[in-house]
Structures are given as C-alpha cells and as structure tokens.
PDB file of N, CA and C in Angstrom:
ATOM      1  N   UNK A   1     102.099 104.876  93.432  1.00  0.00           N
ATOM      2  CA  UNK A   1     102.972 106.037  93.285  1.00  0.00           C
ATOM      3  C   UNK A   1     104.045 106.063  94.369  1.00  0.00           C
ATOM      4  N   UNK A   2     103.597 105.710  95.123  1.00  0.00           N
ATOM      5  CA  UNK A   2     104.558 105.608  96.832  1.00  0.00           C
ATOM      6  C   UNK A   2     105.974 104.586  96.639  1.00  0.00           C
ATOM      7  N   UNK A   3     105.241 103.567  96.370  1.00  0.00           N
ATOM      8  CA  UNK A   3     106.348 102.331  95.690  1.00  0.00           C
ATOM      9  C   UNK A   3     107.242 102.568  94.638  1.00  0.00           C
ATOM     10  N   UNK A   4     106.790 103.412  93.426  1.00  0.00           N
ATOM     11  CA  UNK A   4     108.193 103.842  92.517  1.00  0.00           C
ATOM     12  C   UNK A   4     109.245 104.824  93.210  1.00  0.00           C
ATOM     13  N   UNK A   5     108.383 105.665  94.089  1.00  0.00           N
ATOM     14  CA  UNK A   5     109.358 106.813  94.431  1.00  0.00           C
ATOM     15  C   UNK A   5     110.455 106.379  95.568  1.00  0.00           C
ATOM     16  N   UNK A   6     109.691 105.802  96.170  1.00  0.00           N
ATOM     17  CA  UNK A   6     110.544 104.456  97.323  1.00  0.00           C
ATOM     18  C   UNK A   6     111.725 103.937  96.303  1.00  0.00           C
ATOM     19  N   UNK A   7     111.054 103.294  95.341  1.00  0.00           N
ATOM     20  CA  UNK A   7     112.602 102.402  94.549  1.00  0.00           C
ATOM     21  C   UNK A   7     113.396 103.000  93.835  1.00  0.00           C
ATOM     22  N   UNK A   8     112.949 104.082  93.256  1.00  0.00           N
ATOM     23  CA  UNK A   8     114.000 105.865  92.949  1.00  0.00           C
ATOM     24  C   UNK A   8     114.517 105.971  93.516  1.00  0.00           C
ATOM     25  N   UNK A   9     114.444 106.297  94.828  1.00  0.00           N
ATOM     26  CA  UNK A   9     115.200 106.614  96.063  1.00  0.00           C
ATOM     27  C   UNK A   9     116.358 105.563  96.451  1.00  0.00           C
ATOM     28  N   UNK A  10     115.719 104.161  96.647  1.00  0.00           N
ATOM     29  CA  UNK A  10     116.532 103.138  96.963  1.00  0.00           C
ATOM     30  C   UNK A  10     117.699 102.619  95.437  1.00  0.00           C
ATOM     31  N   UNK A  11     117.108 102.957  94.307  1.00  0.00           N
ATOM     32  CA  UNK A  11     117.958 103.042  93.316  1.00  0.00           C
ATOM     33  C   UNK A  11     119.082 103.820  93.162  1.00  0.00           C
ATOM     34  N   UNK A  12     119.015 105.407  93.575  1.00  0.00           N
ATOM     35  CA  UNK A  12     120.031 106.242  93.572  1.00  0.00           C
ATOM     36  C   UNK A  12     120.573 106.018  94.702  1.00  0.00           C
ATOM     37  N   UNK A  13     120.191 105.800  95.969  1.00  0.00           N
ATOM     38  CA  UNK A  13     121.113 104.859  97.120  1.00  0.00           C
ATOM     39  C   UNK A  13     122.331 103.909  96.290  1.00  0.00           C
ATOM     40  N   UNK A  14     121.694 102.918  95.670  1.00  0.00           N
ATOM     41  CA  UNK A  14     122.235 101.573  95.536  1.00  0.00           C
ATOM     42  C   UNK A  14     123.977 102.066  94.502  1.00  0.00           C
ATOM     43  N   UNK A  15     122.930 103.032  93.529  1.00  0.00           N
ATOM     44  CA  UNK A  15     124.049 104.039  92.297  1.00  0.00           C
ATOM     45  C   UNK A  15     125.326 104.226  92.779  1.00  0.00           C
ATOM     46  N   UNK A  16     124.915 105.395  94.029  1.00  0.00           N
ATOM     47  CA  UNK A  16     125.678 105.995  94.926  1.00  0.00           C
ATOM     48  C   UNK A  16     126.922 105.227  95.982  1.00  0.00           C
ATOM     49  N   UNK A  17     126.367 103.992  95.862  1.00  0.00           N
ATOM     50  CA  UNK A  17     127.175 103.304  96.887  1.00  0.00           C
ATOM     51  C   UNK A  17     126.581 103.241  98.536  1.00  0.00           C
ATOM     52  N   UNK A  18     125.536 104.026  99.092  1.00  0.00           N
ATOM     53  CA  UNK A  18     125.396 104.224 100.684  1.00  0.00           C
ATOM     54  C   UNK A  18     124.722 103.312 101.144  1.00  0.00           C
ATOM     55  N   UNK A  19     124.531 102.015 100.094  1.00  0.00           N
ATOM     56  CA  UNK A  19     123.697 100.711 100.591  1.00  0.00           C
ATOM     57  C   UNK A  19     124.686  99.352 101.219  1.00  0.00           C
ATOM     58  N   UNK A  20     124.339  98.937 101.912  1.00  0.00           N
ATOM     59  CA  UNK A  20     124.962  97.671 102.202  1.00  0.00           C
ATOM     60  C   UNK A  20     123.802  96.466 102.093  1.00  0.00           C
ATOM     61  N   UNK A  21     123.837  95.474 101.514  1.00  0.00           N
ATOM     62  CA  UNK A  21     123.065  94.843 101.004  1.00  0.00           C
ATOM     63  C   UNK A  21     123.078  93.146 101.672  1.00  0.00           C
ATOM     64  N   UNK A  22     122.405  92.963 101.968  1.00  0.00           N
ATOM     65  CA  UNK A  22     122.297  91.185 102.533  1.00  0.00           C
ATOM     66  C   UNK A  22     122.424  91.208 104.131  1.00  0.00           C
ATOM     67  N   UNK A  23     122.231  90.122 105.061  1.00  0.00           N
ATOM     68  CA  UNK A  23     122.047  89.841 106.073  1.00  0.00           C
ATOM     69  C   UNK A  23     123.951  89.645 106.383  1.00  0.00           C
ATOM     70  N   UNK A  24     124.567  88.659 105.732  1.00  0.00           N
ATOM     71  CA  UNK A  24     125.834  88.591 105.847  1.00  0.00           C
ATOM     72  C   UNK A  24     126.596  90.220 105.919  1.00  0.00           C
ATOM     73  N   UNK A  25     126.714  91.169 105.316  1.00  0.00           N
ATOM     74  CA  UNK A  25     127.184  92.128 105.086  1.00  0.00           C
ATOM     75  C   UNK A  25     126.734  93.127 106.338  1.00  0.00           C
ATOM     76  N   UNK A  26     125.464  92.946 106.773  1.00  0.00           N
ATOM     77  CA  UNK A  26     124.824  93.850 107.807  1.00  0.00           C
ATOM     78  C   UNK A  26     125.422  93.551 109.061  1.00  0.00           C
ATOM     79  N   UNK A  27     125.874  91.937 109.138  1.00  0.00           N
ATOM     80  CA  UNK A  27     126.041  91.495 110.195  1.00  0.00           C
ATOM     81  C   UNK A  27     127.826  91.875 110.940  1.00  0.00           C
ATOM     82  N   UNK A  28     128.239  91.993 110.125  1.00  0.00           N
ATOM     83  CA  UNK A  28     129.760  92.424 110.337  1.00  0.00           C
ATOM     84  C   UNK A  28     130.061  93.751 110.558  1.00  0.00           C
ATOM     85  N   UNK A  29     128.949  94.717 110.044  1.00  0.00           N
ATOM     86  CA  UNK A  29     129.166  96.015 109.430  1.00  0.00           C
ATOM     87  C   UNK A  29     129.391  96.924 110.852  1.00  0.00           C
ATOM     88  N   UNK A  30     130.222  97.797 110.546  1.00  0.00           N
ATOM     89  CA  UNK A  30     130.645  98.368 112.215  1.00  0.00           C
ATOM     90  C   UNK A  30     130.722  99.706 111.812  1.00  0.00           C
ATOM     91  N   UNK A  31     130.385 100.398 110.544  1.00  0.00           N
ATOM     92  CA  UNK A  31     130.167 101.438 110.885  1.00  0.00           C
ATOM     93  C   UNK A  31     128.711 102.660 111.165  1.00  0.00           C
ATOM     94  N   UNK A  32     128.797 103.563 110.499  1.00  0.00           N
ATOM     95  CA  UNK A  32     126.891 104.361 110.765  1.00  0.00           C
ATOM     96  C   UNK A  32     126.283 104.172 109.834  1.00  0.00           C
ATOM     97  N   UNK A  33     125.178 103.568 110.192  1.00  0.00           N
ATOM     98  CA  UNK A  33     123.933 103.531 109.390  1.00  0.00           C
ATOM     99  C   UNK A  33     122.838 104.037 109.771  1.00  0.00           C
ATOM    100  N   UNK A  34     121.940 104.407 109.039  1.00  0.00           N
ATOM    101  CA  UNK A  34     121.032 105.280 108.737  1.00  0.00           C
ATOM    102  C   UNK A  34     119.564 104.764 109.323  1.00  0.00           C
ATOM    103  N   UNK A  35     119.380 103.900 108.550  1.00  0.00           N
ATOM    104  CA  UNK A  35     118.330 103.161 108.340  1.00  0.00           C
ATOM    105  C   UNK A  35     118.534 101.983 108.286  1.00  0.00           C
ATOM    106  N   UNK A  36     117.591 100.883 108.428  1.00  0.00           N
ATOM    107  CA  UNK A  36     118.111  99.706 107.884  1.00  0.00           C
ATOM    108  C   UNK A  36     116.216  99.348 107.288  1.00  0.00           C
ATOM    109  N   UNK A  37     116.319  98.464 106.001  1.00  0.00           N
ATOM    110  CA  UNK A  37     115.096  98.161 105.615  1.00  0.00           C
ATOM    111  C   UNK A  37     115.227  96.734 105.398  1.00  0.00           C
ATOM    112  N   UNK A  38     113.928  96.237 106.065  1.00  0.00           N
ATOM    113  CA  UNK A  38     113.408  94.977 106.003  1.00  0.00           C
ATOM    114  C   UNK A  38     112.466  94.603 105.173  1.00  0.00           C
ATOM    115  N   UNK A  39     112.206  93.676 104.300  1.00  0.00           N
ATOM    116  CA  UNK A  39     111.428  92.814 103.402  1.00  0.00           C
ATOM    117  C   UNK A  39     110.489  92.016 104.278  1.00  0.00           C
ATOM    118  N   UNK A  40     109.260  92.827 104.160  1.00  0.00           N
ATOM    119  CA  UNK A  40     108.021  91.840 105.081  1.00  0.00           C
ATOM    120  C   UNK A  40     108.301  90.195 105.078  1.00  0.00           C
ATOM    121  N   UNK A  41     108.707  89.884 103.855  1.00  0.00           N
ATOM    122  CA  UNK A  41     108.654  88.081 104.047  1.00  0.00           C
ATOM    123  C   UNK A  41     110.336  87.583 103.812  1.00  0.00           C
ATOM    124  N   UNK A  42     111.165  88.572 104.859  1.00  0.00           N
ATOM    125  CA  UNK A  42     112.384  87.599 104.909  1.00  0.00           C
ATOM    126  C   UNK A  42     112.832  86.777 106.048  1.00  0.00           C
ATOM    127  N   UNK A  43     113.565  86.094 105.487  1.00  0.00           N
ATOM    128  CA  UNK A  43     114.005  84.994 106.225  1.00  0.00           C
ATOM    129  C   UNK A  43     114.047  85.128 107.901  1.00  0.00           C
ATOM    130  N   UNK A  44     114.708  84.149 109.078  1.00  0.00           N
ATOM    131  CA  UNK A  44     114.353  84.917 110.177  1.00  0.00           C
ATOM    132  C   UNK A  44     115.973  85.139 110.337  1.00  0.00           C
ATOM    133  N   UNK A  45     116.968  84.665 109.540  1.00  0.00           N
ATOM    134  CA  UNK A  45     118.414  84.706 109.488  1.00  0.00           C
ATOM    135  C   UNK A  45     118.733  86.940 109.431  1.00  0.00           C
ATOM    136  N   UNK A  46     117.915  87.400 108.095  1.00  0.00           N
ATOM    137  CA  UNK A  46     117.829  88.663 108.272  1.00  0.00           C
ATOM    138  C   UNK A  46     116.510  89.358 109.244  1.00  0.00           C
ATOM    139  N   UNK A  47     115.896  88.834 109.855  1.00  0.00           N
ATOM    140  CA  UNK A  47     114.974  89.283 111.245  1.00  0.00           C
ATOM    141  C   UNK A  47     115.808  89.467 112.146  1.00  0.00           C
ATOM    142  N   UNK A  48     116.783  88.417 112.108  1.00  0.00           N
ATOM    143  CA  UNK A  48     117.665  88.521 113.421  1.00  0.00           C
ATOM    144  C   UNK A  48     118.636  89.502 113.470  1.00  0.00           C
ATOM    145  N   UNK A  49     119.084  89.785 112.673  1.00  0.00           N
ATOM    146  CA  UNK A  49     119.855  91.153 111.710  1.00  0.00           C
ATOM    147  C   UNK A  49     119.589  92.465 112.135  1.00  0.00           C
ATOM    148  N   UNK A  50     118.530  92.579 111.596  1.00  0.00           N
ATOM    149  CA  UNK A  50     117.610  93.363 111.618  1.00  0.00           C
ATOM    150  C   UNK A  50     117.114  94.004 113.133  1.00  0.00           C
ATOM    151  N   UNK A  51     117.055  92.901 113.971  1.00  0.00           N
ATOM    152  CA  UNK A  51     116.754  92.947 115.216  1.00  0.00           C
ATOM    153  C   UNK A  51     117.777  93.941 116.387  1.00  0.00           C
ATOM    154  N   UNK A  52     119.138  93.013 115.847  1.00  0.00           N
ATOM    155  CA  UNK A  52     120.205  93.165 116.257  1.00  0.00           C
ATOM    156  C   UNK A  52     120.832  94.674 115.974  1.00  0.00           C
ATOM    157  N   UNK A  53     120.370  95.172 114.681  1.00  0.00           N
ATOM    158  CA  UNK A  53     120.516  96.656 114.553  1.00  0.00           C
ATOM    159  C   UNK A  53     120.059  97.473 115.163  1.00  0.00           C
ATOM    160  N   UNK A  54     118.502  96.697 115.280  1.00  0.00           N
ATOM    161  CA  UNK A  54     117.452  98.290 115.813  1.00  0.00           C
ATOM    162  C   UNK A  54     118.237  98.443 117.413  1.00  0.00           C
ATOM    163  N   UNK A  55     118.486  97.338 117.689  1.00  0.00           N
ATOM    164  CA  UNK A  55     118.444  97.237 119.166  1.00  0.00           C
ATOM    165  C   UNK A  55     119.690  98.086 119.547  1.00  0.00           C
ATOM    166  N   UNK A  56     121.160  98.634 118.527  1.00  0.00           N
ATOM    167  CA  UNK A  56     121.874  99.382 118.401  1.00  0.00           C
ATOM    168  C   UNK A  56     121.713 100.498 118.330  1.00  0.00           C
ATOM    169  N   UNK A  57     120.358 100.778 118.199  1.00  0.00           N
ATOM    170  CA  UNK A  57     119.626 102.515 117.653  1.00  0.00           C
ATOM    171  C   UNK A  57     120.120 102.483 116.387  1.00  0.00           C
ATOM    172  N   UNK A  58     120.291 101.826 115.526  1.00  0.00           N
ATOM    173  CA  UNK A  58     119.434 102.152 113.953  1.00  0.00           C
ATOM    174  C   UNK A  58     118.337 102.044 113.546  1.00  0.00           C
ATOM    175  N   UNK A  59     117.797 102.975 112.817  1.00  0.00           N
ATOM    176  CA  UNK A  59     116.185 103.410 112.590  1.00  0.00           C
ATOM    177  C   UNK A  59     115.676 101.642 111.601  1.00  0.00           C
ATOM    178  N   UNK A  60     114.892 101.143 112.405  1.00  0.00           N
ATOM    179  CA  UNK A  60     114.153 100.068 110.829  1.00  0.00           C
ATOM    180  C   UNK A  60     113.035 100.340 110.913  1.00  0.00           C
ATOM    181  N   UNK A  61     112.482 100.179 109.627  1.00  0.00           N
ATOM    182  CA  UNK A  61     111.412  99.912 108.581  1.00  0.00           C
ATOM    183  C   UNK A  61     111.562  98.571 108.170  1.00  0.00           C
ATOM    184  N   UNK A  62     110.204  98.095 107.990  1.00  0.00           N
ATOM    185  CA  UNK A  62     109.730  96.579 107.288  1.00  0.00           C
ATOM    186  C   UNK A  62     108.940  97.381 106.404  1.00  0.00           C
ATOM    187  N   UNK A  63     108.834  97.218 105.038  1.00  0.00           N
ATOM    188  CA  UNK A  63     108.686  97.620 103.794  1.00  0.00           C
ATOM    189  C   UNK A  63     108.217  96.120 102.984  1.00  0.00           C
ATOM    190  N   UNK A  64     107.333  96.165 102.484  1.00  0.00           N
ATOM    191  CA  UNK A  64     106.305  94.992 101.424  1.00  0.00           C
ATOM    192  C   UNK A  64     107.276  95.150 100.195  1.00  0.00           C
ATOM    193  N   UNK A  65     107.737  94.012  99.831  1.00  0.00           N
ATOM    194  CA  UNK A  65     108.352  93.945  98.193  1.00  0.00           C
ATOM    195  C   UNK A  65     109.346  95.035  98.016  1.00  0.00           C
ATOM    196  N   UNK A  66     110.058  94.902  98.948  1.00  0.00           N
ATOM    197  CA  UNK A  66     111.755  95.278  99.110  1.00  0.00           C
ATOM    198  C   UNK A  66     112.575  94.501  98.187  1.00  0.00           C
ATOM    199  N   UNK A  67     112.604  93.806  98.458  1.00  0.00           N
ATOM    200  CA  UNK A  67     113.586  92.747  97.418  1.00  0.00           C
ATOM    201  C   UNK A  67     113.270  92.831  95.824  1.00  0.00           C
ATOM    202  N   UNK A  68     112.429  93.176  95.282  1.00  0.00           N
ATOM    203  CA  UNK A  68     111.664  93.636  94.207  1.00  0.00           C
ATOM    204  C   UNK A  68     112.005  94.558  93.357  1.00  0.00           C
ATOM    205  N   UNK A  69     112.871  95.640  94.676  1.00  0.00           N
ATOM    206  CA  UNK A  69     113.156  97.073  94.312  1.00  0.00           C
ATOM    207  C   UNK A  69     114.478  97.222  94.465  1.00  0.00           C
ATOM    208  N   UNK A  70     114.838  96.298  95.167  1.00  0.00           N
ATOM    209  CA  UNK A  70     117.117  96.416  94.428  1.00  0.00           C
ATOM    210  C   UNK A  70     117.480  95.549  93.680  1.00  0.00           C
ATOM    211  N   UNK A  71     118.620  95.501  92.768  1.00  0.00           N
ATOM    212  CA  UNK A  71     118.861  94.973  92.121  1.00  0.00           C
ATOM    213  C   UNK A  71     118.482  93.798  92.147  1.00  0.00           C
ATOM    214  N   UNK A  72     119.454  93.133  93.472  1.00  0.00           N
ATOM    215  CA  UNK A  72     119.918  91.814  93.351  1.00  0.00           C
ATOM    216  C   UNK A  72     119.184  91.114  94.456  1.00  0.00           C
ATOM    217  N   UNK A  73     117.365  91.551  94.565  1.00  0.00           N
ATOM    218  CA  UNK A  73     116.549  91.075  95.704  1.00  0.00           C
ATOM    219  C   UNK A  73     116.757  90.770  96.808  1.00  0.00           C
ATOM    220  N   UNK A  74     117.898  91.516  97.678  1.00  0.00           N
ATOM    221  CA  UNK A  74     118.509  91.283  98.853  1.00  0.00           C
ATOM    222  C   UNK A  74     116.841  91.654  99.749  1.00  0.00           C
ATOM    223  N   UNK A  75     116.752  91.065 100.953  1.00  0.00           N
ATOM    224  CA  UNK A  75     115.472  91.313 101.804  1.00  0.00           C
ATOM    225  C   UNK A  75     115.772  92.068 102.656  1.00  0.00           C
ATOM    226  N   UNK A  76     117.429  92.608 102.813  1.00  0.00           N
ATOM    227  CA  UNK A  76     117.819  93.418 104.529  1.00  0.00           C
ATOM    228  C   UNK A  76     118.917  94.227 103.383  1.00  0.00           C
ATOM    229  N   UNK A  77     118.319  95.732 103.808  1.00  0.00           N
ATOM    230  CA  UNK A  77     119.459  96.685 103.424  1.00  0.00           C
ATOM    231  C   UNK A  77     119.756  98.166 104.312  1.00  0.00           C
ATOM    232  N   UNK A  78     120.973  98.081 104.484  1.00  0.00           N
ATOM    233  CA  UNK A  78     121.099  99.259 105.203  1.00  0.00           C
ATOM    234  C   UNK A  78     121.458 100.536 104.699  1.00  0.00           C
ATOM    235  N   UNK A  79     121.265 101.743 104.672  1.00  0.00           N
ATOM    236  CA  UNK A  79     121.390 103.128 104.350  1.00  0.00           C
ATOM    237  C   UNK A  79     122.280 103.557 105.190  1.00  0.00           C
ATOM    238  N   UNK A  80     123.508 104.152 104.290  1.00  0.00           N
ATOM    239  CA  UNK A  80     124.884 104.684 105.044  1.00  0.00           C
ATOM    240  C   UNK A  80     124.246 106.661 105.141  1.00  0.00           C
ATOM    241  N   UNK A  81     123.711 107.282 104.118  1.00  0.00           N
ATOM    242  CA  UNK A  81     123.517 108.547 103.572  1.00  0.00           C
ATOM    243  C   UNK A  81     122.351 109.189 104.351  1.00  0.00           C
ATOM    244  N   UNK A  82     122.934 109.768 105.545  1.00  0.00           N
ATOM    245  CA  UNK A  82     121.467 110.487 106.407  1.00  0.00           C
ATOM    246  C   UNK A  82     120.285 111.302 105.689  1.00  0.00           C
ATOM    247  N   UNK A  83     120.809 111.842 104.046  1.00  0.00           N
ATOM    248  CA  UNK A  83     119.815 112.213 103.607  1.00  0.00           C
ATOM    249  C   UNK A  83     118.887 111.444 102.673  1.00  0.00           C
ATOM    250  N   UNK A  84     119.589 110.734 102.381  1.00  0.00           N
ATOM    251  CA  UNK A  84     118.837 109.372 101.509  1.00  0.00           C
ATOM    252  C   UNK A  84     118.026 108.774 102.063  1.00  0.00           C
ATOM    253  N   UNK A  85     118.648 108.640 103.760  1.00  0.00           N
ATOM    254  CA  UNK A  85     117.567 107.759 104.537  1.00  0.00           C
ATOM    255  C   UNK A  85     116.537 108.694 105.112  1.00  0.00           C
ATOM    256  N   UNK A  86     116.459 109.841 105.043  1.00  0.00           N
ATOM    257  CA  UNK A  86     115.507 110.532 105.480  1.00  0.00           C
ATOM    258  C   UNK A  86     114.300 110.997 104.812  1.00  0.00           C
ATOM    259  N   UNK A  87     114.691 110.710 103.301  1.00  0.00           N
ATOM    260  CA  UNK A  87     113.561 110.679 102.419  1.00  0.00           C
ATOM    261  C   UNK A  87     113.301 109.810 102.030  1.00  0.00           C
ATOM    262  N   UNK A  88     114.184 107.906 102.086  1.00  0.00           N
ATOM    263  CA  UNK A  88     113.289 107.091 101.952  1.00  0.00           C
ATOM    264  C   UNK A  88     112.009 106.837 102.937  1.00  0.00           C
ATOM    265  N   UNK A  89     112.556 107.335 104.411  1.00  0.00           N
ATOM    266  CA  UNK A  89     111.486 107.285 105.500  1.00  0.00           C
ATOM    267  C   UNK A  89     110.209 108.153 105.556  1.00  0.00           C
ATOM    268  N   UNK A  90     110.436 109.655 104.498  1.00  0.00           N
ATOM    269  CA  UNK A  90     109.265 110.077 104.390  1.00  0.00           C
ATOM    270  C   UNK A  90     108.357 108.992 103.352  1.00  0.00           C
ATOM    271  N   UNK A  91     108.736 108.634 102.474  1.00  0.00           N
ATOM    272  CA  UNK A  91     108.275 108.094 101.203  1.00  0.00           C
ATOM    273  C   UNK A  91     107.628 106.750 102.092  1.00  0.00           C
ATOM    274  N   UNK A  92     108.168 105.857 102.732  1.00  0.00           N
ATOM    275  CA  UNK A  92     107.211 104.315 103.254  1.00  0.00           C
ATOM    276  C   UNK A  92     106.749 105.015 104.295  1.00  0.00           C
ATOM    277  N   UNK A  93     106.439 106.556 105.256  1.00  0.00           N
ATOM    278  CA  UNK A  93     105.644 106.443 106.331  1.00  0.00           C
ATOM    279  C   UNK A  93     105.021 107.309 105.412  1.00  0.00           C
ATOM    280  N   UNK A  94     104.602 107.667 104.215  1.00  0.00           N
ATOM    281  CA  UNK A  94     103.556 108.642 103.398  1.00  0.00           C
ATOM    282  C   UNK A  94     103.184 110.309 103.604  1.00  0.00           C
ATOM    283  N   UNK A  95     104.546 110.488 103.948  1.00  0.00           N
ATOM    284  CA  UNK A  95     104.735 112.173 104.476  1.00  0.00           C
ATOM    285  C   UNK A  95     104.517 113.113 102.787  1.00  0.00           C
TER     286      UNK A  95
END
C-alpha cells in the first residue's frame, strides 16, 4: 500500500513538471530542490550525485524500486515542489 501511494505521489510530481530526472540533469541543476530520491541499486555515477546534493542540504531518501515507479526508470530524481516533497517523505518514512 505504501509503494502505490509513493508512485501516486511521484506520478503527479512527474505530471506536474517539479521532477528533474537522471544523474546528468541533477548534476548541473542550480536551482531548489526539495528532496532528492535514490534507487537502492543505482549506479555509483548517481551515488555520487546524490552525495553531492545531500552534502548541499538537500533532503535524500534511498527508496527500493524507484526506477520502477517513473516513467522512464531514471534511479536519481529530484523534487522541485516543497509540498510534493513533503508528502512523498511522509509516505517512504511510513507517517
């Protein structure tokens, strides 16, 4: 139940536009983000990404079968929409 409502969420993100999607795209990206979500088994190209964000103070999550749940199985996505990202974060910490 946790996992559909997660990809609801990350679906009307994706709808909406407040996603930025892939390791390339994250890596350039200079403006606010929300969140950023990681795919337990990605590459270490988006680990490093990923890394490189938190260490900016953007919020990450590593999330199981991320890629599964956007379209185009990207493993690193970031959340532009403070409220989008605030209820995908209730939904993967089980609030």
């Amino acid at each position: 139940m946790q996992n559909s409502k997660l990809a609801a969420y990350i679906s009307i993100a994706l709808k909406a536009g407040y996603v930025v999607q892939g390791s390339d795209a994250l890596s350039d990206y200079d403006k606010k983000l929300y969140l950023v979500l990681l795919d337990s088994t990605a590459q270490k190209s988006s680990q490093k990404v990923f890394k490189k964000l938190t260490e900016k103070g953007v919020e990450g999550l590593i999330v199981n079968g991320l890629g599964e749940m956007n379209d185009k199985t990207y493993k690193i996505i970031g959340i532009k929409n403070k409220g989008i990202s605030e209820e995908i974060k209730k939904q993967i910490k089980g609030e």
